[in-house]
N, C-alpha and C. Protein backbone atom coordinates (compact mmCIF):
# COMPACT_ATOMS: atom_id res chain seq x y z
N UNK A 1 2.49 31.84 -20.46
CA UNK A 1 2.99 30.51 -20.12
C UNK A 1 2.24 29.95 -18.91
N UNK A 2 2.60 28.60 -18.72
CA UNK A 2 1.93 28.06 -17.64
C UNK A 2 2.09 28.59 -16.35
N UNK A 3 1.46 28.90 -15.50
CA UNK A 3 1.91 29.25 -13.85
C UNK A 3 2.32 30.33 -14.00
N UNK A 4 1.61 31.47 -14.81
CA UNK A 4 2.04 32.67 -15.18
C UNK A 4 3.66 33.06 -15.13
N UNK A 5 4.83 32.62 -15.61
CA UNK A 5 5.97 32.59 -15.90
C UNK A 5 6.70 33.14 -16.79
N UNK A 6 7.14 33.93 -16.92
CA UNK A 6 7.25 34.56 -18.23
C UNK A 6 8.41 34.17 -18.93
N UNK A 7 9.10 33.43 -18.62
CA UNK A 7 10.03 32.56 -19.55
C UNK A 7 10.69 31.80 -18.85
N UNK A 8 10.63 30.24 -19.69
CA UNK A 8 10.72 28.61 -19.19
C UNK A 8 12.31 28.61 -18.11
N UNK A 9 11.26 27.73 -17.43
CA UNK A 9 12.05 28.01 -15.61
C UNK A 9 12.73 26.13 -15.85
N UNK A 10 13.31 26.03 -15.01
CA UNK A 10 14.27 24.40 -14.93
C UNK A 10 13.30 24.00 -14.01
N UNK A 11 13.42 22.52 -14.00
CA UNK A 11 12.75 21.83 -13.27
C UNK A 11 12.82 22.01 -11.91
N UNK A 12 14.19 21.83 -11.36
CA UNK A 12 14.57 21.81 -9.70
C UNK A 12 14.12 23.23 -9.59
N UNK A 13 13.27 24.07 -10.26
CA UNK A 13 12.98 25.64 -9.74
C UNK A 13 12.07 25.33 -8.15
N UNK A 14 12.63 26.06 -7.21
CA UNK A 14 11.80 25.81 -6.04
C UNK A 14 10.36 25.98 -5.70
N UNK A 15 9.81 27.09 -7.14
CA UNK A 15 8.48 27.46 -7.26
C UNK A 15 7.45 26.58 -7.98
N UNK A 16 8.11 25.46 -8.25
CA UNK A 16 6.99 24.44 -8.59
C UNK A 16 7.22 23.39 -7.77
N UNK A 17 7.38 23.38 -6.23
CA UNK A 17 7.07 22.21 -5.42
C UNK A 17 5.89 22.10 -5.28
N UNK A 18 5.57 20.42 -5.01
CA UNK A 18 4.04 20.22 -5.02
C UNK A 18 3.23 20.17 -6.20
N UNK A 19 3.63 20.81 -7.65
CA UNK A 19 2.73 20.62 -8.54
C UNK A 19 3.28 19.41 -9.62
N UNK A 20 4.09 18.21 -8.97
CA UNK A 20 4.98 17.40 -10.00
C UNK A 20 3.83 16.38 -10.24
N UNK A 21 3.39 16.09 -11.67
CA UNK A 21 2.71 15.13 -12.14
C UNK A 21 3.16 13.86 -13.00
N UNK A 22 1.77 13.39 -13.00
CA UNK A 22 2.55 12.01 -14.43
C UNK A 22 0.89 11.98 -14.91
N UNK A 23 1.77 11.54 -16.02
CA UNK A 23 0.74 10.97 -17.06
C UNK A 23 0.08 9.99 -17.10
N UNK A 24 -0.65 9.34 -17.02
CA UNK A 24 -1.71 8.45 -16.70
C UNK A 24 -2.86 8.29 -17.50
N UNK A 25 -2.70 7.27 -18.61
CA UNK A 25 -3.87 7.13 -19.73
C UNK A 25 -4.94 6.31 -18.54
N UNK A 26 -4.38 5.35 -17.81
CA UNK A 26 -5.27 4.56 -17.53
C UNK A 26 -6.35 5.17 -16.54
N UNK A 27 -5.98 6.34 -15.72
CA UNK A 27 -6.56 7.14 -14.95
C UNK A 27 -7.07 8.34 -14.93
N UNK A 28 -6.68 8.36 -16.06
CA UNK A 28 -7.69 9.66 -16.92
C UNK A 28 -7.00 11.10 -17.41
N UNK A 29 -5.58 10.51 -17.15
CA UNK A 29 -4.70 11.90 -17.84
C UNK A 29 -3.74 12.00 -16.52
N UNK A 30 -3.41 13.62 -16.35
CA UNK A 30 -2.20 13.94 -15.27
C UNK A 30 -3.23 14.05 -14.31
N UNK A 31 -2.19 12.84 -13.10
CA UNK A 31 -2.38 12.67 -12.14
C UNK A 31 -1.16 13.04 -11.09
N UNK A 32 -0.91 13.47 -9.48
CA UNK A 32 -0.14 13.82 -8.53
C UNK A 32 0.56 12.33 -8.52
N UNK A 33 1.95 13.07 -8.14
CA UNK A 33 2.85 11.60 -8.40
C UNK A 33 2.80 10.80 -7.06
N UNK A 34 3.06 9.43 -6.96
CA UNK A 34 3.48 9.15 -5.66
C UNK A 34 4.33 9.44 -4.46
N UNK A 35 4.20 9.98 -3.24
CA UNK A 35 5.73 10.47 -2.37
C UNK A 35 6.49 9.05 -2.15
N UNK A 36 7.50 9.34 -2.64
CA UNK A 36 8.57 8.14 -2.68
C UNK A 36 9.02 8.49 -1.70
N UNK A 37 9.59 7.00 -0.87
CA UNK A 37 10.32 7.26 0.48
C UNK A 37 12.07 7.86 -0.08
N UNK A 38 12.38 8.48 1.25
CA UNK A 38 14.13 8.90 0.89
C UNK A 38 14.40 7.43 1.15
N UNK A 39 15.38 7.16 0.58
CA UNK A 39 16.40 5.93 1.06
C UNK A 39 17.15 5.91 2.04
N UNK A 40 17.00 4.87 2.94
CA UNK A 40 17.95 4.57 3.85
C UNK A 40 17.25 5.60 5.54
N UNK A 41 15.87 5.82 5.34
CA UNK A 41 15.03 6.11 6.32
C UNK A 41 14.50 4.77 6.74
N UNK A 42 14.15 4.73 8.05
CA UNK A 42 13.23 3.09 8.52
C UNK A 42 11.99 3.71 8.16
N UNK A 43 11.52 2.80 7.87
CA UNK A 43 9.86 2.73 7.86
C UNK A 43 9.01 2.94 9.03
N UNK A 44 9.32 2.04 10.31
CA UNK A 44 9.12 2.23 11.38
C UNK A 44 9.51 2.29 12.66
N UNK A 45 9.26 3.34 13.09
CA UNK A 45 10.25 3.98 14.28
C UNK A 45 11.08 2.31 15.44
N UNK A 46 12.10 3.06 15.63
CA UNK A 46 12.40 1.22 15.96
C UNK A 46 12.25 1.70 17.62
N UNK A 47 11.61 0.18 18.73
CA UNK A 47 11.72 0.33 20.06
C UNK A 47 12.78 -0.42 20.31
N UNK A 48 13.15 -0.05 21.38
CA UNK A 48 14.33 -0.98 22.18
C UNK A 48 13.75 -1.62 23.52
């Protein structure tokens, strides 16, 4: 199996962080996904 595994693991498995892809015809196949922000983080540090 893939990632030498010897029988099919769930997604949230902690041993495939970092390898999450997408599919992408227009870019030439699987490509690394975008890091999406968490919600409800600021963007930029706020001054006072």
């Amino acid at each position: 199996m893939a990632l030498g595994f010897k029988k099919p693991i769930k997604p949230d498995d902690p041993r495939l962080k970092g390898h999450e892809t997408d599919y992408q015809a227009s870019r030439g196949g699987w490509v690394k996904t975008k890091q999406k922000p968490v919600p409800g983080t600021p963007k930029k540090p706020q001054t006072s």
